[in-house]
C-alpha atoms as a PDB file:
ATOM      1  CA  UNK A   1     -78.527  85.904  82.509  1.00  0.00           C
ATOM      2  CA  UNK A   2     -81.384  88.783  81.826  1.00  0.00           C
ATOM      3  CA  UNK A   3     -80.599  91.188  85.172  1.00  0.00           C
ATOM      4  CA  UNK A   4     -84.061  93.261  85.008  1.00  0.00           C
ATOM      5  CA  UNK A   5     -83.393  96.978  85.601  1.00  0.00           C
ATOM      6  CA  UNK A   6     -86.734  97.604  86.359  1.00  0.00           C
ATOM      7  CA  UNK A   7     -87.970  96.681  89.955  1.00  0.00           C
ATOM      8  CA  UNK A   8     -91.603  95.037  89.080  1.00  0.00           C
ATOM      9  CA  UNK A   9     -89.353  92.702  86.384  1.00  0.00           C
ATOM     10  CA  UNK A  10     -86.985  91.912  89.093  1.00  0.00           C
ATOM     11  CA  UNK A  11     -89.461  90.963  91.395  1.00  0.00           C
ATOM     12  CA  UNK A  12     -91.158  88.708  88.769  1.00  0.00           C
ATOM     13  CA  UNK A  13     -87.997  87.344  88.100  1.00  0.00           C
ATOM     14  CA  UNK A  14     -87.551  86.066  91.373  1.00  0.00           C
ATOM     15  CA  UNK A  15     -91.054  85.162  91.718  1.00  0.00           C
ATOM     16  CA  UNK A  16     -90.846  82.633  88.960  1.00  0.00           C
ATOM     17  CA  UNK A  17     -88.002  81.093  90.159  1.00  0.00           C
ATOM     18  CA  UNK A  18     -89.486  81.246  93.431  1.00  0.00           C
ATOM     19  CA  UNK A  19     -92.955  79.332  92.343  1.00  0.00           C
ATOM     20  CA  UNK A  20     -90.740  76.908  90.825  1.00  0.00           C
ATOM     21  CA  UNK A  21     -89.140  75.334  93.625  1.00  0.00           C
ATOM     22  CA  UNK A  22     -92.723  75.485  95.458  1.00  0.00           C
ATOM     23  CA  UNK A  23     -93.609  73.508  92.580  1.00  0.00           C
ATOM     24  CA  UNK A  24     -91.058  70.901  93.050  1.00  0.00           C
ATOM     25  CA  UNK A  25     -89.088  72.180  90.195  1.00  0.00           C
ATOM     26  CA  UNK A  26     -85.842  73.438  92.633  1.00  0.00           C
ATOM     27  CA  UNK A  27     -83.389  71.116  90.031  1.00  0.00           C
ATOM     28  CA  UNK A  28     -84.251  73.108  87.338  1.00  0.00           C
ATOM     29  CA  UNK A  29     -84.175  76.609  88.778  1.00  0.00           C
ATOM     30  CA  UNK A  30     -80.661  75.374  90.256  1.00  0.00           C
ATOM     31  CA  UNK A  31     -79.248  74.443  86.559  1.00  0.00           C
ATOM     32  CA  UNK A  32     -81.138  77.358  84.949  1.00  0.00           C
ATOM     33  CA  UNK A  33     -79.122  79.596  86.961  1.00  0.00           C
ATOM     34  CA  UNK A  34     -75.956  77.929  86.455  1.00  0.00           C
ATOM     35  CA  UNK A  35     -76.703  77.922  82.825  1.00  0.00           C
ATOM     36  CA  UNK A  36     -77.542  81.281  82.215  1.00  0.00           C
ATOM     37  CA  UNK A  37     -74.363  82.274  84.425  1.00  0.00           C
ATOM     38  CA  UNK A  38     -72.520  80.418  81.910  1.00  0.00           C
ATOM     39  CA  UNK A  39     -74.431  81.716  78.616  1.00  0.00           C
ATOM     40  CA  UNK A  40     -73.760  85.455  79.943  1.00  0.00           C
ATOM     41  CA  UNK A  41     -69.902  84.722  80.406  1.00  0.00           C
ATOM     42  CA  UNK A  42     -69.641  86.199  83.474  1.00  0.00           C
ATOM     43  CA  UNK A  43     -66.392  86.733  85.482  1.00  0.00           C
ATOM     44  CA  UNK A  44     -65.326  84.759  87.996  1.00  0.00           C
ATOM     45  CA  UNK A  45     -66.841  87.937  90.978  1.00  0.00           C
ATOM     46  CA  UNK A  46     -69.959  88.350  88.808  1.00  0.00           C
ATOM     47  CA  UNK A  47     -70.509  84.408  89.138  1.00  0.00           C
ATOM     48  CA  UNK A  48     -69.404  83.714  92.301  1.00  0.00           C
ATOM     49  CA  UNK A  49     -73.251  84.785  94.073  1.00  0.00           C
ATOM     50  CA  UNK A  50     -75.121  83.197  91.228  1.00  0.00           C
ATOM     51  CA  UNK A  51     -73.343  80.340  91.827  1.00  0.00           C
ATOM     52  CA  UNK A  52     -73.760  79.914  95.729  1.00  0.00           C
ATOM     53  CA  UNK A  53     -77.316  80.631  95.181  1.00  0.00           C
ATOM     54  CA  UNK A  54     -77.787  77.397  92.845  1.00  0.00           C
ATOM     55  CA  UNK A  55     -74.996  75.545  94.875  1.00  0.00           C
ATOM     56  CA  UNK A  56     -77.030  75.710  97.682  1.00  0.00           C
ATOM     57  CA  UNK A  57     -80.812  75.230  96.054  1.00  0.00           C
ATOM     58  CA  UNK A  58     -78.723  71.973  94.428  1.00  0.00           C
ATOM     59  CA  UNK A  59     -77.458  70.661  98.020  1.00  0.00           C
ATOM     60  CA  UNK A  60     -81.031  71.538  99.892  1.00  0.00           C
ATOM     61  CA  UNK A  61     -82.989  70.138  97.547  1.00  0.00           C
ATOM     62  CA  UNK A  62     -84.343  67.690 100.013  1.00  0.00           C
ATOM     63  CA  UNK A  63     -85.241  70.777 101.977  1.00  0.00           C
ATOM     64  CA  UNK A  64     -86.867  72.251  99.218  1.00  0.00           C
ATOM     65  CA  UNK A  65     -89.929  69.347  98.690  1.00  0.00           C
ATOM     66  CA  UNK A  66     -92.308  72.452  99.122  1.00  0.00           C
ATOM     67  CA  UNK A  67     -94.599  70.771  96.752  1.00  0.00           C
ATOM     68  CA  UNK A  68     -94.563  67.182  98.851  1.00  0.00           C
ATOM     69  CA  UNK A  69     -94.575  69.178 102.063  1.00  0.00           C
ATOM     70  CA  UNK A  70     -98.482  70.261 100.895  1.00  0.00           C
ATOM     71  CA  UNK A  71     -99.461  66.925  99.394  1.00  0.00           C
ATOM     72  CA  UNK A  72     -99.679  65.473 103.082  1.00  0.00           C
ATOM     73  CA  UNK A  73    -100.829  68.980 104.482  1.00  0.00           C
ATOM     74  CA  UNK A  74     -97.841  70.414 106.252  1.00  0.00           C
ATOM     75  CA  UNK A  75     -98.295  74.159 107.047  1.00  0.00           C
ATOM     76  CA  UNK A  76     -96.908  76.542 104.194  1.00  0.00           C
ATOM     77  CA  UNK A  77     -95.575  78.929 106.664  1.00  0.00           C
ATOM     78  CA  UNK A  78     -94.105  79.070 110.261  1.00  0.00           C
ATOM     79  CA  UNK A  79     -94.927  81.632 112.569  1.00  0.00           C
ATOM     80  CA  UNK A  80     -91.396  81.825 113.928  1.00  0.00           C
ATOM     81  CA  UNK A  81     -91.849  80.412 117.069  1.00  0.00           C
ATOM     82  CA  UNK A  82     -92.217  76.705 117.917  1.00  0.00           C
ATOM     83  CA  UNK A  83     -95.394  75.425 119.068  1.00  0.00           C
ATOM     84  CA  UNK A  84     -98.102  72.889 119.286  1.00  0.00           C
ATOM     85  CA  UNK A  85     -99.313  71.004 116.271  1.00  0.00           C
ATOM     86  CA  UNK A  86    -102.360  73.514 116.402  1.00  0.00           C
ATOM     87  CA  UNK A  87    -100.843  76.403 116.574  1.00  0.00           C
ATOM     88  CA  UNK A  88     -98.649  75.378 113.589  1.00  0.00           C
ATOM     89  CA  UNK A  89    -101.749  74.296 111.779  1.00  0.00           C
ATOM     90  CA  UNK A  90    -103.369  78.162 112.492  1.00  0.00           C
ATOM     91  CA  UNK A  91    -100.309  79.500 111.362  1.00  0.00           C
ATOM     92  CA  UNK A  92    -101.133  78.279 107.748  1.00  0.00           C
ATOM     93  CA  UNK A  93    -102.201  80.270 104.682  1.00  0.00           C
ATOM     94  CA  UNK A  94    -105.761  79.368 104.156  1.00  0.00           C
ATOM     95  CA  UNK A  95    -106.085  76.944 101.256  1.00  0.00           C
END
């Protein structure tokens, strides 16, 4: 697994993988990471967060339907606080 020393590459690291379960794609980012765990041969420490981070992309996957959550217009973000349908609905990035 390519570790990015720089902070801009990390960042776009985690953005890709981060636009790719908004896409729907949260299987793949789940196995990619397991994957390049693997391909790296890390140690059993060195694994053990990579690992819980696909683990638990893999079990919340049906959390994760970002990109079915938009089809039927569901906000993209939450405000924090629980509240009416309209304020939920305001609390949405602007398409």
């Amino acid at each position: 697994m390519r570790h990015p020393e720089i902070a801009e590459e990390r960042e776009s690291w985690v953005m890709d993988r981060t636009t790719a379960i908004l896409e729907g794609r949260a299987q793949d980012v789940a196995v990619g990471l397991h994957r390049a765990a693997t391909r790296k041969q890390l140690g059993q420490s060195e694994r053990k967060p990579v690992d819980k981070a696909a683990d638990y992309i893999d079990n919340n996957q049906e959390r994760l339907q970002y990109d079915q959550a938009l089809v039927y217009g569901l906000p993209r973000r939450s405000t924090g606080k629980r509240g009416s349908v309209s304020d939920e609905r305001s609390a949405t990035i602007p398409a």
